[in-house]
C-alpha atoms as a PDB file:
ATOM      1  CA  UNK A   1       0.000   0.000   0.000  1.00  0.00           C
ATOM      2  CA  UNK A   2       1.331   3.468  -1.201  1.00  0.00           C
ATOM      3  CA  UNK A   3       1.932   5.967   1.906  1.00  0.00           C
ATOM      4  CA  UNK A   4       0.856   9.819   1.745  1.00  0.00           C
ATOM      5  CA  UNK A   5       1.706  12.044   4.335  1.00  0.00           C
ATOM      6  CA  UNK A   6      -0.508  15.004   4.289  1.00  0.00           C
ATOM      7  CA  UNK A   7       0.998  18.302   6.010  1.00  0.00           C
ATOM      8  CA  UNK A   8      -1.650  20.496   6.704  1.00  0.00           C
ATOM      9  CA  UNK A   9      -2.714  22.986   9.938  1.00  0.00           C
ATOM     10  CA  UNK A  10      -6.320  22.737   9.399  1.00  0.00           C
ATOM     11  CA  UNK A  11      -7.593  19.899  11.449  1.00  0.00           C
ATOM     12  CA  UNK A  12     -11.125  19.745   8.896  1.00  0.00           C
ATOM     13  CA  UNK A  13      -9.555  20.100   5.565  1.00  0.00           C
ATOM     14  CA  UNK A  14      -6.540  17.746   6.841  1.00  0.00           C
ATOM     15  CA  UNK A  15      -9.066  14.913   8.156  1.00  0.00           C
ATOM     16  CA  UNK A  16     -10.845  15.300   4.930  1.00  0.00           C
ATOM     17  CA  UNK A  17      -8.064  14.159   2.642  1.00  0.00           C
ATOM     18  CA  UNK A  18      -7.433  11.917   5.093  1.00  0.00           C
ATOM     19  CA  UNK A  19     -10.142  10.152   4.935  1.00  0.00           C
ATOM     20  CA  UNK A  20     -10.639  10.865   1.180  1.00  0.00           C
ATOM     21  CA  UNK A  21      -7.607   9.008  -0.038  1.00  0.00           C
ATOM     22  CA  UNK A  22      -7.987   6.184   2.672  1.00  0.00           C
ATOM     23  CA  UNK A  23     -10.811   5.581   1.054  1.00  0.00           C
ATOM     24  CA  UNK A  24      -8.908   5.050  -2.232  1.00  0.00           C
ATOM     25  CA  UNK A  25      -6.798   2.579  -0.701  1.00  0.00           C
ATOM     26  CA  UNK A  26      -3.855   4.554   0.265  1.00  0.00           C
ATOM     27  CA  UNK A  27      -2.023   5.012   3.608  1.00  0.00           C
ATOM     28  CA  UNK A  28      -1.834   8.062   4.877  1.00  0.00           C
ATOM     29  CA  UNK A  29       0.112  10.305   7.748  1.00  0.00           C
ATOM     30  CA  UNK A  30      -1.184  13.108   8.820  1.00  0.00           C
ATOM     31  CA  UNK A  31       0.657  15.774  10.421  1.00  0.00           C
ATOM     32  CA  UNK A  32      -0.415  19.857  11.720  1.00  0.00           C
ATOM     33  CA  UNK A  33       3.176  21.227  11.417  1.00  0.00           C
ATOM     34  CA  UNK A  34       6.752  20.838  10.524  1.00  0.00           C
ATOM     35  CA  UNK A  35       8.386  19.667  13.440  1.00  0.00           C
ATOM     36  CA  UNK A  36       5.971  16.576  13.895  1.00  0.00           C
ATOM     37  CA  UNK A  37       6.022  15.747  10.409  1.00  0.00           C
ATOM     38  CA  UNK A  38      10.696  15.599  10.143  1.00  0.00           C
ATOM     39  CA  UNK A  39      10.374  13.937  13.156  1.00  0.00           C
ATOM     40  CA  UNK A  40       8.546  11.152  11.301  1.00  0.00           C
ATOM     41  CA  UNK A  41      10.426  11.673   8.116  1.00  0.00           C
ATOM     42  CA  UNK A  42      13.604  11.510  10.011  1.00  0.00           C
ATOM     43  CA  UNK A  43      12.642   7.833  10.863  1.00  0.00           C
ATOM     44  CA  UNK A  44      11.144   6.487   7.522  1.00  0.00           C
ATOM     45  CA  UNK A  45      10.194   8.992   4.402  1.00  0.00           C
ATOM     46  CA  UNK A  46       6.735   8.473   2.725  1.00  0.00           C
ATOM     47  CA  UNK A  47       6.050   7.360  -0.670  1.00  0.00           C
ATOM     48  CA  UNK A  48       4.735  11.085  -1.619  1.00  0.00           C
ATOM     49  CA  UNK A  49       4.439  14.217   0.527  1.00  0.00           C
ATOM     50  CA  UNK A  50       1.042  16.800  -0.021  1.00  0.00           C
ATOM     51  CA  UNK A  51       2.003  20.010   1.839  1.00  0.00           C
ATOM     52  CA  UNK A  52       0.717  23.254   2.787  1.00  0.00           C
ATOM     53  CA  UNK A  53       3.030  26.327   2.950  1.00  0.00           C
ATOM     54  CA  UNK A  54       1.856  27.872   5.675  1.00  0.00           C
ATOM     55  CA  UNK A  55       1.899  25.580   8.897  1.00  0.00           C
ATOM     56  CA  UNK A  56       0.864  27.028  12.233  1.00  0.00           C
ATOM     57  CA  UNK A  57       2.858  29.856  13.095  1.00  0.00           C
ATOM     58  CA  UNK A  58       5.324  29.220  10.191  1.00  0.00           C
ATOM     59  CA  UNK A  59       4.400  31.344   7.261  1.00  0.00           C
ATOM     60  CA  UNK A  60       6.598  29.248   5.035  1.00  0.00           C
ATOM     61  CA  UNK A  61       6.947  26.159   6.947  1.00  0.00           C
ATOM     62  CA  UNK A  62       5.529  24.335   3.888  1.00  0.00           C
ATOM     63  CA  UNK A  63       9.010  25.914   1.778  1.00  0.00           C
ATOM     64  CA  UNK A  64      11.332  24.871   4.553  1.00  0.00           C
ATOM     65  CA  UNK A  65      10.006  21.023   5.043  1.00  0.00           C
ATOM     66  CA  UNK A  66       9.832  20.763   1.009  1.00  0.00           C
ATOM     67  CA  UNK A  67      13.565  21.885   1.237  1.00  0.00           C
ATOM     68  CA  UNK A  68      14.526  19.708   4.045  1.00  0.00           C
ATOM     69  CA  UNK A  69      12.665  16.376   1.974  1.00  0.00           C
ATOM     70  CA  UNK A  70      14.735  17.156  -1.170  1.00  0.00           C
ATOM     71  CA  UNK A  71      17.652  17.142   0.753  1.00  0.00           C
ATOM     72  CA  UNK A  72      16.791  13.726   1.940  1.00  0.00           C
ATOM     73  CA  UNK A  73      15.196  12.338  -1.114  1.00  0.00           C
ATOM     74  CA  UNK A  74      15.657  14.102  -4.644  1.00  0.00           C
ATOM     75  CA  UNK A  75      12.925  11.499  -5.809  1.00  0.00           C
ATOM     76  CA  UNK A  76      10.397  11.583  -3.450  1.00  0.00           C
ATOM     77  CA  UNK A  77       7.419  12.788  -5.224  1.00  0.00           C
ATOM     78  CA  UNK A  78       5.991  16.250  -3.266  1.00  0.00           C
ATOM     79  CA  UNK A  79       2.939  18.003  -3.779  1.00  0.00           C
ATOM     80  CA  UNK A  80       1.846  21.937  -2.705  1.00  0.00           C
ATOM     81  CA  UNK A  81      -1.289  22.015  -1.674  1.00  0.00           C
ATOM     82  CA  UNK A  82      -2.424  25.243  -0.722  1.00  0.00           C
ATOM     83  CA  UNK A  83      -4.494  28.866  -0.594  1.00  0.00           C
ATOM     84  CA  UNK A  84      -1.251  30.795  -2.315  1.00  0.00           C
ATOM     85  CA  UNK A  85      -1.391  30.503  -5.466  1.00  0.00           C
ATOM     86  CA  UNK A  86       0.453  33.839  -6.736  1.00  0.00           C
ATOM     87  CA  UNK A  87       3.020  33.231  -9.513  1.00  0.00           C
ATOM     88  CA  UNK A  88       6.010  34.264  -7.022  1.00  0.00           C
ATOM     89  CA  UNK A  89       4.325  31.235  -4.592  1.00  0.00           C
ATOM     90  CA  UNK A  90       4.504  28.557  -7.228  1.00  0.00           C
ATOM     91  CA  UNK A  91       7.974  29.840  -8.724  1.00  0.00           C
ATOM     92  CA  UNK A  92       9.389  29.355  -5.259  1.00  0.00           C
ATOM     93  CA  UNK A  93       7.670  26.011  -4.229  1.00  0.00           C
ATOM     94  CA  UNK A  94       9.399  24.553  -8.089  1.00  0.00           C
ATOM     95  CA  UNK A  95      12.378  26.176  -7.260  1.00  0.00           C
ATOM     96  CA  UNK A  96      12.626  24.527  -3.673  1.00  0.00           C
ATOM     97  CA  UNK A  97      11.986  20.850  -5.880  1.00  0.00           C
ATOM     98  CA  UNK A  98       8.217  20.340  -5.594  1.00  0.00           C
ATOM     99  CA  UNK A  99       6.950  18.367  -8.023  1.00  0.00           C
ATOM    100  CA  UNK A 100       3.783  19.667  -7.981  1.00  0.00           C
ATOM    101  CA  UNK A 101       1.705  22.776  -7.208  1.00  0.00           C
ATOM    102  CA  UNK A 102      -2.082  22.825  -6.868  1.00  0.00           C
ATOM    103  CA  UNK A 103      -4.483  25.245  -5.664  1.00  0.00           C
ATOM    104  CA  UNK A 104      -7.039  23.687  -2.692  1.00  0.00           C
ATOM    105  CA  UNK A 105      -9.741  25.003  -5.353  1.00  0.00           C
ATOM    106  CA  UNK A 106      -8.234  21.973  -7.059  1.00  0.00           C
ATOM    107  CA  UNK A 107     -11.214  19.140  -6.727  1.00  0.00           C
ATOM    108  CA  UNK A 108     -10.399  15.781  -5.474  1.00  0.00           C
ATOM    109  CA  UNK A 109     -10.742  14.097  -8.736  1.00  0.00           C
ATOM    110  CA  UNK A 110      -8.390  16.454  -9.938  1.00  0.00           C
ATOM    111  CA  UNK A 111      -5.963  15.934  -6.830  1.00  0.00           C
ATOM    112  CA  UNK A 112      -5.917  12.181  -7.399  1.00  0.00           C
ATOM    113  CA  UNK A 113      -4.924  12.125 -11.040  1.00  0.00           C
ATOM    114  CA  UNK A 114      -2.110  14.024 -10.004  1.00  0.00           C
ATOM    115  CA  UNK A 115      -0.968  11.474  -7.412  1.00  0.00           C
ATOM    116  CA  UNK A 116      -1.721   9.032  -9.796  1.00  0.00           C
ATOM    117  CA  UNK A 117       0.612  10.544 -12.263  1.00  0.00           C
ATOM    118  CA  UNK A 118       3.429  10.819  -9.898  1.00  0.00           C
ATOM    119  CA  UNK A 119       2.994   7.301  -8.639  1.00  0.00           C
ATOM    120  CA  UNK A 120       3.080   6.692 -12.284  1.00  0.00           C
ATOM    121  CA  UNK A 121       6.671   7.845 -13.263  1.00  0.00           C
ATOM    122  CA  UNK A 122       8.086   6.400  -9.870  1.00  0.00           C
ATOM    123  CA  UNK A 123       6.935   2.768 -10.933  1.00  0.00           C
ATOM    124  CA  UNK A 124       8.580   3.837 -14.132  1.00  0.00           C
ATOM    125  CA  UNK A 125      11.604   4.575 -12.868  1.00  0.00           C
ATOM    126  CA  UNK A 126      11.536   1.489 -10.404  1.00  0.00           C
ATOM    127  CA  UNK A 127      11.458  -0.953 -13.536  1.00  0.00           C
ATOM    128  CA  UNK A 128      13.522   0.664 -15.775  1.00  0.00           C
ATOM    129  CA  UNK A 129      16.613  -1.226 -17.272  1.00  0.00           C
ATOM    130  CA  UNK A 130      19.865   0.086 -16.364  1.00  0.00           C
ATOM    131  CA  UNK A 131      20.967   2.134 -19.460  1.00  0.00           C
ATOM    132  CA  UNK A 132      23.074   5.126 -19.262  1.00  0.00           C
ATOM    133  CA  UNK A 133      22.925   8.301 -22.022  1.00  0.00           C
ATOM    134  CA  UNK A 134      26.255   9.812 -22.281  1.00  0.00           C
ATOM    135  CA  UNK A 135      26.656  12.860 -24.726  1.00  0.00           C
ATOM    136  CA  UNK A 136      28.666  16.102 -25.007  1.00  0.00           C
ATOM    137  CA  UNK A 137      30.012  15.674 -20.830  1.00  0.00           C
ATOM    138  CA  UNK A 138      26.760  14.742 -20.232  1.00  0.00           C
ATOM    139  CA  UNK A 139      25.922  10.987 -18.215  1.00  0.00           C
ATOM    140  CA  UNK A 140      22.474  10.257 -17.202  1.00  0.00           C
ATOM    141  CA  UNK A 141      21.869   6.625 -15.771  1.00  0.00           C
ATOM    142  CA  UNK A 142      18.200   6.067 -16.173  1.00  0.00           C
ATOM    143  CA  UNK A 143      18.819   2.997 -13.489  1.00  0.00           C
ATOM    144  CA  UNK A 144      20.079   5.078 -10.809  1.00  0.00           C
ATOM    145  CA  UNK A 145      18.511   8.266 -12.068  1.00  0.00           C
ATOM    146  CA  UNK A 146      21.595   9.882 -11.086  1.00  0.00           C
ATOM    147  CA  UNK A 147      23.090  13.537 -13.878  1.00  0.00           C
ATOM    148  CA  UNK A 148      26.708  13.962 -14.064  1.00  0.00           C
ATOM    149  CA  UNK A 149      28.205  16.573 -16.316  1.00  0.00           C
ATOM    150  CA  UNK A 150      31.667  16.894 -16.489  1.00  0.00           C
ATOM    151  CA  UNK A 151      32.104  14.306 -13.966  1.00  0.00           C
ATOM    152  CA  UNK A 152      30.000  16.774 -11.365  1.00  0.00           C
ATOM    153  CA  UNK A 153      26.650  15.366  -9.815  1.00  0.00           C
ATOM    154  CA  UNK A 154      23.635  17.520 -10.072  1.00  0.00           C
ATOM    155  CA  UNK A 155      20.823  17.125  -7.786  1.00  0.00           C
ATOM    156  CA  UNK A 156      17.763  16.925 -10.323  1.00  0.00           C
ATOM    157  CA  UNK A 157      14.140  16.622  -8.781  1.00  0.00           C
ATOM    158  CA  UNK A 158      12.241  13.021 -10.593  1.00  0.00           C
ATOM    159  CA  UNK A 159      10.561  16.106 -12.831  1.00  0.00           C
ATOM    160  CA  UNK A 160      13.920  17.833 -13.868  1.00  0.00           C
ATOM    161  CA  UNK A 161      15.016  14.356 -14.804  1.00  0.00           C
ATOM    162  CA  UNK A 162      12.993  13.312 -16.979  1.00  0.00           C
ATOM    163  CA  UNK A 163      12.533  17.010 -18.870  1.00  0.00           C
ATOM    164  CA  UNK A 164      16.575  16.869 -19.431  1.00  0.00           C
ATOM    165  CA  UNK A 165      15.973  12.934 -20.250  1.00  0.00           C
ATOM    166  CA  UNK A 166      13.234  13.776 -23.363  1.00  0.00           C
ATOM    167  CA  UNK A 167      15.808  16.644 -23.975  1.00  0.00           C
ATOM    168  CA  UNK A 168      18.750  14.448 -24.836  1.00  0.00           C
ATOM    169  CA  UNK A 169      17.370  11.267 -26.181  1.00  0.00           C
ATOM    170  CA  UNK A 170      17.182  13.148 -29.500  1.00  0.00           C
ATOM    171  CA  UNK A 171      20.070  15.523 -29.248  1.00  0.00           C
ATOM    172  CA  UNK A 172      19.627  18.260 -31.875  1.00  0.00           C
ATOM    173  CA  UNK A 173      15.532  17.885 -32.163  1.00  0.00           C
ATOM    174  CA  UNK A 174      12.846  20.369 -31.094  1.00  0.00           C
ATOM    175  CA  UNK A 175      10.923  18.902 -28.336  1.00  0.00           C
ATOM    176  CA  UNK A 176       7.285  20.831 -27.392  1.00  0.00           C
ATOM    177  CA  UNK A 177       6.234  21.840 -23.913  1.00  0.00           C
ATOM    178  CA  UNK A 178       3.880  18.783 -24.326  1.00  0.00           C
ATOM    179  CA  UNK A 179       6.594  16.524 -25.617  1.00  0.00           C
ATOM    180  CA  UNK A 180       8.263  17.665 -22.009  1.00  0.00           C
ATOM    181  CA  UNK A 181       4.998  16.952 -20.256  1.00  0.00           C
ATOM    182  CA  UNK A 182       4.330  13.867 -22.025  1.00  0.00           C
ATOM    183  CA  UNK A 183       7.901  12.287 -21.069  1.00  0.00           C
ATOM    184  CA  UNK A 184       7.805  13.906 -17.437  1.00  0.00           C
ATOM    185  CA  UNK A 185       4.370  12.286 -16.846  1.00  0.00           C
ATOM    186  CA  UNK A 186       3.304  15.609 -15.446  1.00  0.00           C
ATOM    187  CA  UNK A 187       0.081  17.904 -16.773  1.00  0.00           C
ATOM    188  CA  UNK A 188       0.886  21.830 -15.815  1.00  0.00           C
ATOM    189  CA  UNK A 189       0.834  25.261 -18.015  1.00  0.00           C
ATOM    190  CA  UNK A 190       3.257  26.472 -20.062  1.00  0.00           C
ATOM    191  CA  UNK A 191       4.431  28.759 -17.242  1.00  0.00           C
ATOM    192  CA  UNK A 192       5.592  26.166 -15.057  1.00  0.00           C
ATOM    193  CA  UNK A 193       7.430  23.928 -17.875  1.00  0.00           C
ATOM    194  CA  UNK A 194       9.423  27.660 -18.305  1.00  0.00           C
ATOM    195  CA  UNK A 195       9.771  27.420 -14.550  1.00  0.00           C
ATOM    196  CA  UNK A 196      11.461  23.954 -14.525  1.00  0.00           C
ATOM    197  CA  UNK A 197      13.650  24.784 -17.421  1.00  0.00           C
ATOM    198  CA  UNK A 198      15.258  27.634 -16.049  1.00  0.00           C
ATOM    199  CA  UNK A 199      15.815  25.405 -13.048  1.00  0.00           C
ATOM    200  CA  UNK A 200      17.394  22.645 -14.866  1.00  0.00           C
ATOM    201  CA  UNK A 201      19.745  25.222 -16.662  1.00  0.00           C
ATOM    202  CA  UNK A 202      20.461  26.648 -12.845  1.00  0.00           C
ATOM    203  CA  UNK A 203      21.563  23.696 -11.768  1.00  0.00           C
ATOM    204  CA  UNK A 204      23.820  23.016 -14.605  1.00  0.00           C
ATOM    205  CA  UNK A 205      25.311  26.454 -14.624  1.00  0.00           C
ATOM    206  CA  UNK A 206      26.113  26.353 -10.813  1.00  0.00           C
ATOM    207  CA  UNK A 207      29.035  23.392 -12.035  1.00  0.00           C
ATOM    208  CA  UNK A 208      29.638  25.181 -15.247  1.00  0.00           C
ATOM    209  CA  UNK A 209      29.328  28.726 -15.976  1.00  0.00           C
ATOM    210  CA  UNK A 210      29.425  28.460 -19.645  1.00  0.00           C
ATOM    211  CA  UNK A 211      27.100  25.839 -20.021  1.00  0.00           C
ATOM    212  CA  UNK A 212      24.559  26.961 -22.556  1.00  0.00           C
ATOM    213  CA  UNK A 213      23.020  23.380 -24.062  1.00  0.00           C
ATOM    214  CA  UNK A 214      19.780  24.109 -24.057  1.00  0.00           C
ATOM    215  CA  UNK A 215      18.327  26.557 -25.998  1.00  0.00           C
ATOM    216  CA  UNK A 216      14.898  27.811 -26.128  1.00  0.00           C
ATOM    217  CA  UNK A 217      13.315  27.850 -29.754  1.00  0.00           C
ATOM    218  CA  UNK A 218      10.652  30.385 -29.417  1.00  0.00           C
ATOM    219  CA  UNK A 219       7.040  29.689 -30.165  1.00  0.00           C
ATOM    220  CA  UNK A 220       7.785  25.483 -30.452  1.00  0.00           C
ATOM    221  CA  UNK A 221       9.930  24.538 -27.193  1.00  0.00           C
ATOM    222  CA  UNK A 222      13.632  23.370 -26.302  1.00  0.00           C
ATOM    223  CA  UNK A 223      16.510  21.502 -27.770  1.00  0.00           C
ATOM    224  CA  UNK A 224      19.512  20.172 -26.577  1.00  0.00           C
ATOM    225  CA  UNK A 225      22.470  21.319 -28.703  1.00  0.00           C
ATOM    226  CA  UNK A 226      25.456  19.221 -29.319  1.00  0.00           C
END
């Protein structure tokens, strides 16, 4: 049985999911703040995270666990669950290495494709065959789902992964936003594909300042450049 944990300060809407996705066969935890929920974490991780930002008197608790599970885990699916939904909100909760951002106007049906999705991609990556992509000073193990370039590790979230992965299967070729969706198993606006790019590009420049093998082709989407 798949385990949630479900970080949320409202006792009703937090019992509510609770009881939703227990009812859809799923195990959940259910914790009102941050310091309950590491202590837990610290012991054994769940197989996805749903999280508020703001928890009790933290008004980003929600950023700071997210940060703290990534650190821990850079595949454990996590979800943002939550009232703020202003462009700088979801921006930071990407950047931080959520998977996943959602509105609580979001409906359940709605909610549980999404988990559905993620729980998707990590069975995916769970039976993949070992096979390793190595071009330019690029190596990405698909087994391990580990990124090296230039014999540096980079920390890429299960999302980043698979964008770069669709990215350099076909060096050279224009892949769409939905192309990047598709492959990444994710459903999101064009906005937050942009969002995950720039991260991916980040993350590569922070090893290599000149790094510039990405490029965006305006109006169809992004290629990786030999």
């Amino acid at each position: 049985m798949k385990r949630i944990a479900i970080v949320e300060d409202e006792t009703i809407i937090r019992e509510n999911y609770k009881e939703l996705l227990e009812n859809h066969g799923y195990h959940i935890q259910d914790f009102a703040n941050r310091a309950s929920a590491m202590q837990a974490f610290e012991i054994r991780l769940p197989d996805l995270a749903i999280i508020d930002i703001g928890l009790e008197d933290e008004l980003d608790g929600g950023f700071m666990l997210c940060q703290s599970l990534r650190a821990m885990s850079p595949t454990l699916p996590i979800i943002f669950l939550t009232a703020r939904d202003s462009d700088f909100d979801v921006v930071s909760g990407l950047r931080l290495g959520a998977d996943d951002y959602l509105s609580k106007n979001t409906s359940f049906p709605h909610l549980m494709a999404r988990i559905a999705a993620l729980f998707r991609r990590s069975d995916l990556t769970s039976q993949t065959k070992h096979e390793i992509i190595e071009v330019n000073h690029l190596q990405l193990d698909l087994d391990k789902m580990t990124v090296q370039w230039q014999g540096q590790t980079l920390e890429l979230t299960v999302t980043e992964f698979w964008m770069l992965h669709a990215l350099v299967k076909r060096p050279g070729h224009v892949r769409s936003r939905n192309d990047l969706m598709s492959d990444a198993k994710i459903y999101v606006d064009d906005s937050t594909i942009t969002s995950h790019i720039k991260r991916i590009r980040k993350k590569f420049i922070t090893v290599d300042a000149d790094f510039d093998h990405i490029s965006t082709v305006y109006g169809m989407g992004y290629r990786w450049n030999q």
